[in-house]
PDB file of N, CA and C in Angstrom:
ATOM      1  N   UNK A   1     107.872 150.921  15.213  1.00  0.00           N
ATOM      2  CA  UNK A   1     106.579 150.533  15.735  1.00  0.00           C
ATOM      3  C   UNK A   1     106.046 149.360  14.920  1.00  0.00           C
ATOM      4  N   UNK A   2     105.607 148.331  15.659  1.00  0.00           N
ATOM      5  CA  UNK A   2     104.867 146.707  14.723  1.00  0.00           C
ATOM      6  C   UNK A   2     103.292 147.262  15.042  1.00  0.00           C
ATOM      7  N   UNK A   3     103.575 146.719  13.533  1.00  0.00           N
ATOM      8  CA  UNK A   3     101.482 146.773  13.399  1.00  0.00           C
ATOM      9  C   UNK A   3     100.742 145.524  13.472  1.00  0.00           C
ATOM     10  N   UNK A   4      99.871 145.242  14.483  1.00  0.00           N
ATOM     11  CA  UNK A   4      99.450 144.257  14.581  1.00  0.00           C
ATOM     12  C   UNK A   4      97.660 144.137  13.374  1.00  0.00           C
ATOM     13  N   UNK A   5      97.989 143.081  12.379  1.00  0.00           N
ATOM     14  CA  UNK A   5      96.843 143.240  11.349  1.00  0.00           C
ATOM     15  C   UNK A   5      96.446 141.608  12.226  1.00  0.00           C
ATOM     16  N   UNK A   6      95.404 141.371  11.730  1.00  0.00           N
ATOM     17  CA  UNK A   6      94.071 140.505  11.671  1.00  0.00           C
ATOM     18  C   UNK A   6      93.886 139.927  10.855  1.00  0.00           C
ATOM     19  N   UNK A   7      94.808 138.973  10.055  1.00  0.00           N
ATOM     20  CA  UNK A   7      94.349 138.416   9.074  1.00  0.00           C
ATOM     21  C   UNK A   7      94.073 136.850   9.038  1.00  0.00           C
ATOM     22  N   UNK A   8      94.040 136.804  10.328  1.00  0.00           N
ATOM     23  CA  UNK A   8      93.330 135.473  10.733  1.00  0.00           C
ATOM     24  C   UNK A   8      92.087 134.865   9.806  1.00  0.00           C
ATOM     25  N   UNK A   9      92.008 133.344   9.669  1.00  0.00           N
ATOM     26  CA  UNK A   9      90.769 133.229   9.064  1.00  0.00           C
ATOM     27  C   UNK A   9      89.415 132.689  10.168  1.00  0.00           C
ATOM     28  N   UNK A  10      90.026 132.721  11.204  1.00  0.00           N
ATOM     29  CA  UNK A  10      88.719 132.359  12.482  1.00  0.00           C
ATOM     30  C   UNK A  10      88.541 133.411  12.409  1.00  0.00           C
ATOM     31  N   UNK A  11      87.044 133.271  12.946  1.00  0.00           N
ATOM     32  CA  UNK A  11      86.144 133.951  13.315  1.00  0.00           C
ATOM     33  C   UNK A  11      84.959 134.098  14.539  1.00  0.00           C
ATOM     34  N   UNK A  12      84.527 135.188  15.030  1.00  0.00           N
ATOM     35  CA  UNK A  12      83.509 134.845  16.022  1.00  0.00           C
ATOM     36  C   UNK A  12      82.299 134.769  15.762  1.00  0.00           C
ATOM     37  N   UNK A  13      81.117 134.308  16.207  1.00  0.00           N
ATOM     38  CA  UNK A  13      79.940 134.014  16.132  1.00  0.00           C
ATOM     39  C   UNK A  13      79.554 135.154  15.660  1.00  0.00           C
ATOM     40  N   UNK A  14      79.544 136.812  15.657  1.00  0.00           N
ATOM     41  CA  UNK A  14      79.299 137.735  15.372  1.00  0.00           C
ATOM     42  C   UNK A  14      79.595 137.889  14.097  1.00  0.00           C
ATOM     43  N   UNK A  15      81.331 137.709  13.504  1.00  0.00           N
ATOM     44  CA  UNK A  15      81.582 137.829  12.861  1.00  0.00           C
ATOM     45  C   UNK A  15      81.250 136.893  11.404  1.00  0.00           C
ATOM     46  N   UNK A  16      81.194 135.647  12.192  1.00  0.00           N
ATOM     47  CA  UNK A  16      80.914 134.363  11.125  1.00  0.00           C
ATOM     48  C   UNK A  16      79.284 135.044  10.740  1.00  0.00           C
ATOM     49  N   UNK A  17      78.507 135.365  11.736  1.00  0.00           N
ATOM     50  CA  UNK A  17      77.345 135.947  11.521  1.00  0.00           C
ATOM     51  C   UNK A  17      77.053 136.695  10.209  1.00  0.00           C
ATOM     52  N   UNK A  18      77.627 137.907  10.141  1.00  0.00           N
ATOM     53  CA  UNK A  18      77.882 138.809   9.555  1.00  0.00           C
ATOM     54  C   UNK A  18      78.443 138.499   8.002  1.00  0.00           C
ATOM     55  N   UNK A  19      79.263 137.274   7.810  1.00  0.00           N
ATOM     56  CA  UNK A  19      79.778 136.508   6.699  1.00  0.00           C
ATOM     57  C   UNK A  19      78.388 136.160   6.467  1.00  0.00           C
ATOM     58  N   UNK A  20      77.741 134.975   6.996  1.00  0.00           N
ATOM     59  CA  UNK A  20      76.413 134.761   6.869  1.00  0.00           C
ATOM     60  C   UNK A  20      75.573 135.324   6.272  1.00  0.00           C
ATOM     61  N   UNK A  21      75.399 136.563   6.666  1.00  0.00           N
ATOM     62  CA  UNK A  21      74.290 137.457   6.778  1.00  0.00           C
ATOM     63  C   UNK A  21      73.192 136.792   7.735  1.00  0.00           C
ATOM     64  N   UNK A  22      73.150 136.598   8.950  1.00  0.00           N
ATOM     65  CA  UNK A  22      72.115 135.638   9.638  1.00  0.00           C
ATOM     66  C   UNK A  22      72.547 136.687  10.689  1.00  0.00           C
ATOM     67  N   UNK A  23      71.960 136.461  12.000  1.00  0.00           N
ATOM     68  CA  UNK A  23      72.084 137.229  12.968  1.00  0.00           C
ATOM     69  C   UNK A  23      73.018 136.080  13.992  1.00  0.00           C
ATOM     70  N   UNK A  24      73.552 136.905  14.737  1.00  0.00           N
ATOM     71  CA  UNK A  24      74.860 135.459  15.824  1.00  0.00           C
ATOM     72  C   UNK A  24      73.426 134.509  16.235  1.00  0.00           C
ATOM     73  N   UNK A  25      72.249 135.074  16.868  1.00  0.00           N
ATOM     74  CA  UNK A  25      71.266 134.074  17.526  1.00  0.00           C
ATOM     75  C   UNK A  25      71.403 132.473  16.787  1.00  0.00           C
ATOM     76  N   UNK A  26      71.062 132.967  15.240  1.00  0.00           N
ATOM     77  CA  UNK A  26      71.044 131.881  14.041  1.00  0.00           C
ATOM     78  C   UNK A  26      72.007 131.139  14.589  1.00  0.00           C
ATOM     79  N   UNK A  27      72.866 131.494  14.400  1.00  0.00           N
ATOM     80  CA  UNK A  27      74.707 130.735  14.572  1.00  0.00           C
ATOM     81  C   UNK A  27      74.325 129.719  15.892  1.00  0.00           C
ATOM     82  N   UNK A  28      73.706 130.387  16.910  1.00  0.00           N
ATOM     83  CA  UNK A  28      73.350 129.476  17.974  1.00  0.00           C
ATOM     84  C   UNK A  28      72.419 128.743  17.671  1.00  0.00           C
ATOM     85  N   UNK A  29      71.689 128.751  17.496  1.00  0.00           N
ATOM     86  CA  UNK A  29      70.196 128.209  17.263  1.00  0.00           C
ATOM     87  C   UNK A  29      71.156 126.810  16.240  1.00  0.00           C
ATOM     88  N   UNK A  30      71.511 127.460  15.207  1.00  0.00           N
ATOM     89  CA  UNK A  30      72.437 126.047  14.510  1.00  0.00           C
ATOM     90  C   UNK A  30      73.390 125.174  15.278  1.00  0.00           C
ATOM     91  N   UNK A  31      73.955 125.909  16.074  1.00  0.00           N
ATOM     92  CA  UNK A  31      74.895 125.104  16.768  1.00  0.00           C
ATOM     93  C   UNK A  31      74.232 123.914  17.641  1.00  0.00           C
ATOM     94  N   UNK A  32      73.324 124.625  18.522  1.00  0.00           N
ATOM     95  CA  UNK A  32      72.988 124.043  19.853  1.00  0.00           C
ATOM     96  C   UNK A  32      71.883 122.510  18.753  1.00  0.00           C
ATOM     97  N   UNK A  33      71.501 122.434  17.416  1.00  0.00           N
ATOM     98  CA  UNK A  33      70.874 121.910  16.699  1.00  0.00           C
ATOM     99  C   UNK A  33      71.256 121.039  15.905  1.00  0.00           C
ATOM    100  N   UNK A  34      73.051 121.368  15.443  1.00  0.00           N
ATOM    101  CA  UNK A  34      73.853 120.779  14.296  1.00  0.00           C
ATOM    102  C   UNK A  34      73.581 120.735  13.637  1.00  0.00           C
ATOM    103  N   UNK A  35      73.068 121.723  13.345  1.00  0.00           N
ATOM    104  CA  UNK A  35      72.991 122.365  11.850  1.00  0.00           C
ATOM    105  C   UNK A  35      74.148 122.623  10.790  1.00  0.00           C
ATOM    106  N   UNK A  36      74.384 123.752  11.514  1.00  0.00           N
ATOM    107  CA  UNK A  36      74.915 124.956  11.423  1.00  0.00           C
ATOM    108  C   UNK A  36      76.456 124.741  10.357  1.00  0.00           C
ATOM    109  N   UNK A  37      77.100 125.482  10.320  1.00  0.00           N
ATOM    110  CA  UNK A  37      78.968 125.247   9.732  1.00  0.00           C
ATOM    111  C   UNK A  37      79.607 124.947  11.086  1.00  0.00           C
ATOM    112  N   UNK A  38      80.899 124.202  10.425  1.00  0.00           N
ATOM    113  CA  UNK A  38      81.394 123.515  11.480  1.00  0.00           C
ATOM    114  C   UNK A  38      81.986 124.463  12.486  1.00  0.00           C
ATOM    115  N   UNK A  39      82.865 124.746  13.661  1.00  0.00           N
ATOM    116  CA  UNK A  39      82.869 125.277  14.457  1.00  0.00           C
ATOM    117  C   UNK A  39      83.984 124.380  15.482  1.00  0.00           C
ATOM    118  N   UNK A  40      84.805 125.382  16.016  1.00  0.00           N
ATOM    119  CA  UNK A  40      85.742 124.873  17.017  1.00  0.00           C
ATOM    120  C   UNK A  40      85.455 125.855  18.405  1.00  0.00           C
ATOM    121  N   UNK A  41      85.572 124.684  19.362  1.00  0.00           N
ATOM    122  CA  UNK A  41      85.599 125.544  20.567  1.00  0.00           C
ATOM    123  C   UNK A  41      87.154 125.046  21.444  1.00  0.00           C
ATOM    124  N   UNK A  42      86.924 126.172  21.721  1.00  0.00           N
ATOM    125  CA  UNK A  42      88.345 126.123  22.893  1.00  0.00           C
ATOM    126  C   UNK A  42      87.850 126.377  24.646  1.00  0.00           C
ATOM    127  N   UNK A  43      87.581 125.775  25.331  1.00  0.00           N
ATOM    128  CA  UNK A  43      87.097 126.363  26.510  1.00  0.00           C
ATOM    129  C   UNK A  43      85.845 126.644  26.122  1.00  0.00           C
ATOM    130  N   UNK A  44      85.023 127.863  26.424  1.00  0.00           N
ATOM    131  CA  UNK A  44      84.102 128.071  26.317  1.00  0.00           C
ATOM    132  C   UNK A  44      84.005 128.969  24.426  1.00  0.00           C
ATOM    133  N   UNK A  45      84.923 129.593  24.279  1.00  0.00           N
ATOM    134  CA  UNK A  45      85.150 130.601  23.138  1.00  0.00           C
ATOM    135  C   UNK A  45      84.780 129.277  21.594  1.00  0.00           C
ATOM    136  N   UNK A  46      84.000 130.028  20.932  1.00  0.00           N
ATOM    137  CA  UNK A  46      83.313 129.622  19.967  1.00  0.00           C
ATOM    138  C   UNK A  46      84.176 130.534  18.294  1.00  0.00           C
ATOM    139  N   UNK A  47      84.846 129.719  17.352  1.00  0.00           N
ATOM    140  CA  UNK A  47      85.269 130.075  16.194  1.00  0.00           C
ATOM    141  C   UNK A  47      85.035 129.573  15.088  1.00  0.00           C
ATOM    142  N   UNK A  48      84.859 130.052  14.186  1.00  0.00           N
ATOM    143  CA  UNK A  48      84.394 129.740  12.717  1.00  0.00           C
ATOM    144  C   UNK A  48      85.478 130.035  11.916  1.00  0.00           C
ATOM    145  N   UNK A  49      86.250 129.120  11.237  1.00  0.00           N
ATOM    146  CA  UNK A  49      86.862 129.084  10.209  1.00  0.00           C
ATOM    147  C   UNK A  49      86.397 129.596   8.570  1.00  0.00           C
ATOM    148  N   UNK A  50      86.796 130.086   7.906  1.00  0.00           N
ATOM    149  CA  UNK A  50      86.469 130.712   6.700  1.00  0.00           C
ATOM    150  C   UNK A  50      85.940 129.936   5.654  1.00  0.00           C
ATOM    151  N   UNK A  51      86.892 128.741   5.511  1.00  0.00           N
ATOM    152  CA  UNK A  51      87.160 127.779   4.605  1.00  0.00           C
ATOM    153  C   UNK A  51      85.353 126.935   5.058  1.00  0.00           C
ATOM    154  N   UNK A  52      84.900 126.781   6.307  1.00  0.00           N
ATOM    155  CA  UNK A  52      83.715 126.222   6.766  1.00  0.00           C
ATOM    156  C   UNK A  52      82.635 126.619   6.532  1.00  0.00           C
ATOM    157  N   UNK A  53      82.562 128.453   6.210  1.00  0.00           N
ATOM    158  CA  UNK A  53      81.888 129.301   6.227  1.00  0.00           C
ATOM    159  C   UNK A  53      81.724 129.082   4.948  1.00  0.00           C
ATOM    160  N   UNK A  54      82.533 128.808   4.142  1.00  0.00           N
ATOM    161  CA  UNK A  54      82.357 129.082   2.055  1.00  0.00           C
ATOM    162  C   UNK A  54      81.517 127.311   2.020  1.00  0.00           C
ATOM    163  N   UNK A  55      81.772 126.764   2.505  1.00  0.00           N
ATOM    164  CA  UNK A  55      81.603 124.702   2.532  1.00  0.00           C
ATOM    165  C   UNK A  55      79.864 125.253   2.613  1.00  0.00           C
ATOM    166  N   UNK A  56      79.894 125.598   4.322  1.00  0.00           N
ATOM    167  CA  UNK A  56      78.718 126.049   4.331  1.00  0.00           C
ATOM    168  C   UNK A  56      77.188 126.591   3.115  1.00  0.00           C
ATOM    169  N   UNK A  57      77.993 127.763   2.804  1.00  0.00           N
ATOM    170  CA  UNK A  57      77.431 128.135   1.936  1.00  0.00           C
ATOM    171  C   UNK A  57      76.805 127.681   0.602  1.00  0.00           C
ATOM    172  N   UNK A  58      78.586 126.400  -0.074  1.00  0.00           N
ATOM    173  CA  UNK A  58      77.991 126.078  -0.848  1.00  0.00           C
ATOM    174  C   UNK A  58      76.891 124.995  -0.770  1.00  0.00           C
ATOM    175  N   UNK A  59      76.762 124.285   0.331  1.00  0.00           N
ATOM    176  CA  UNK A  59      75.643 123.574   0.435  1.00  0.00           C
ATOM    177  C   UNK A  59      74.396 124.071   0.155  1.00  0.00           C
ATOM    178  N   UNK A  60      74.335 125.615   0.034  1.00  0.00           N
ATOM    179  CA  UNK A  60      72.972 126.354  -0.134  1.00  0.00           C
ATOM    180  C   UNK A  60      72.144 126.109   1.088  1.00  0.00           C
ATOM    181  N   UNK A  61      72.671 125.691   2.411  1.00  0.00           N
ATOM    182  CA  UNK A  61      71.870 125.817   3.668  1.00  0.00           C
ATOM    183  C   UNK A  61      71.602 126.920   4.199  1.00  0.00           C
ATOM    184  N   UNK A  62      72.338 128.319   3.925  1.00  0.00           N
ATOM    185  CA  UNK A  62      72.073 129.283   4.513  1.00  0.00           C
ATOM    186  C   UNK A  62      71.157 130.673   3.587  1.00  0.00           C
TER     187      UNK A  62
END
């Protein structure tokens, strides 16, 4: 039996959220503003990279 793990470093708006500590709304509210950490979309689907999320941070914007 294969075990499928998650050790992806994208993330979803929920999840990048949750890294954050902000609520997903925030995440939008930054996005739709350009604010926010950087962010890839594919189609409509919205991901946050890890490495963007720490950049983020250290700017002390969040």
């Amino acid at each position: 039996m294969t075990s499928i793990t998650n050790d992806t470093p994208w993330m979803t708006t929920e999840a990048a959220a949750g890294y954050l500590s902000v609520s997903p709304g925030t995440m939008h509210n930054w996005r739709s503003k350009g604010t926010g950490p950087t962010y890839k979309t594919v189609g409509r689907i919205v991901r946050y990279h890890r490495d963007d999320l720490d950049a983020f941070l250290m700017t002390g914007a969040a």
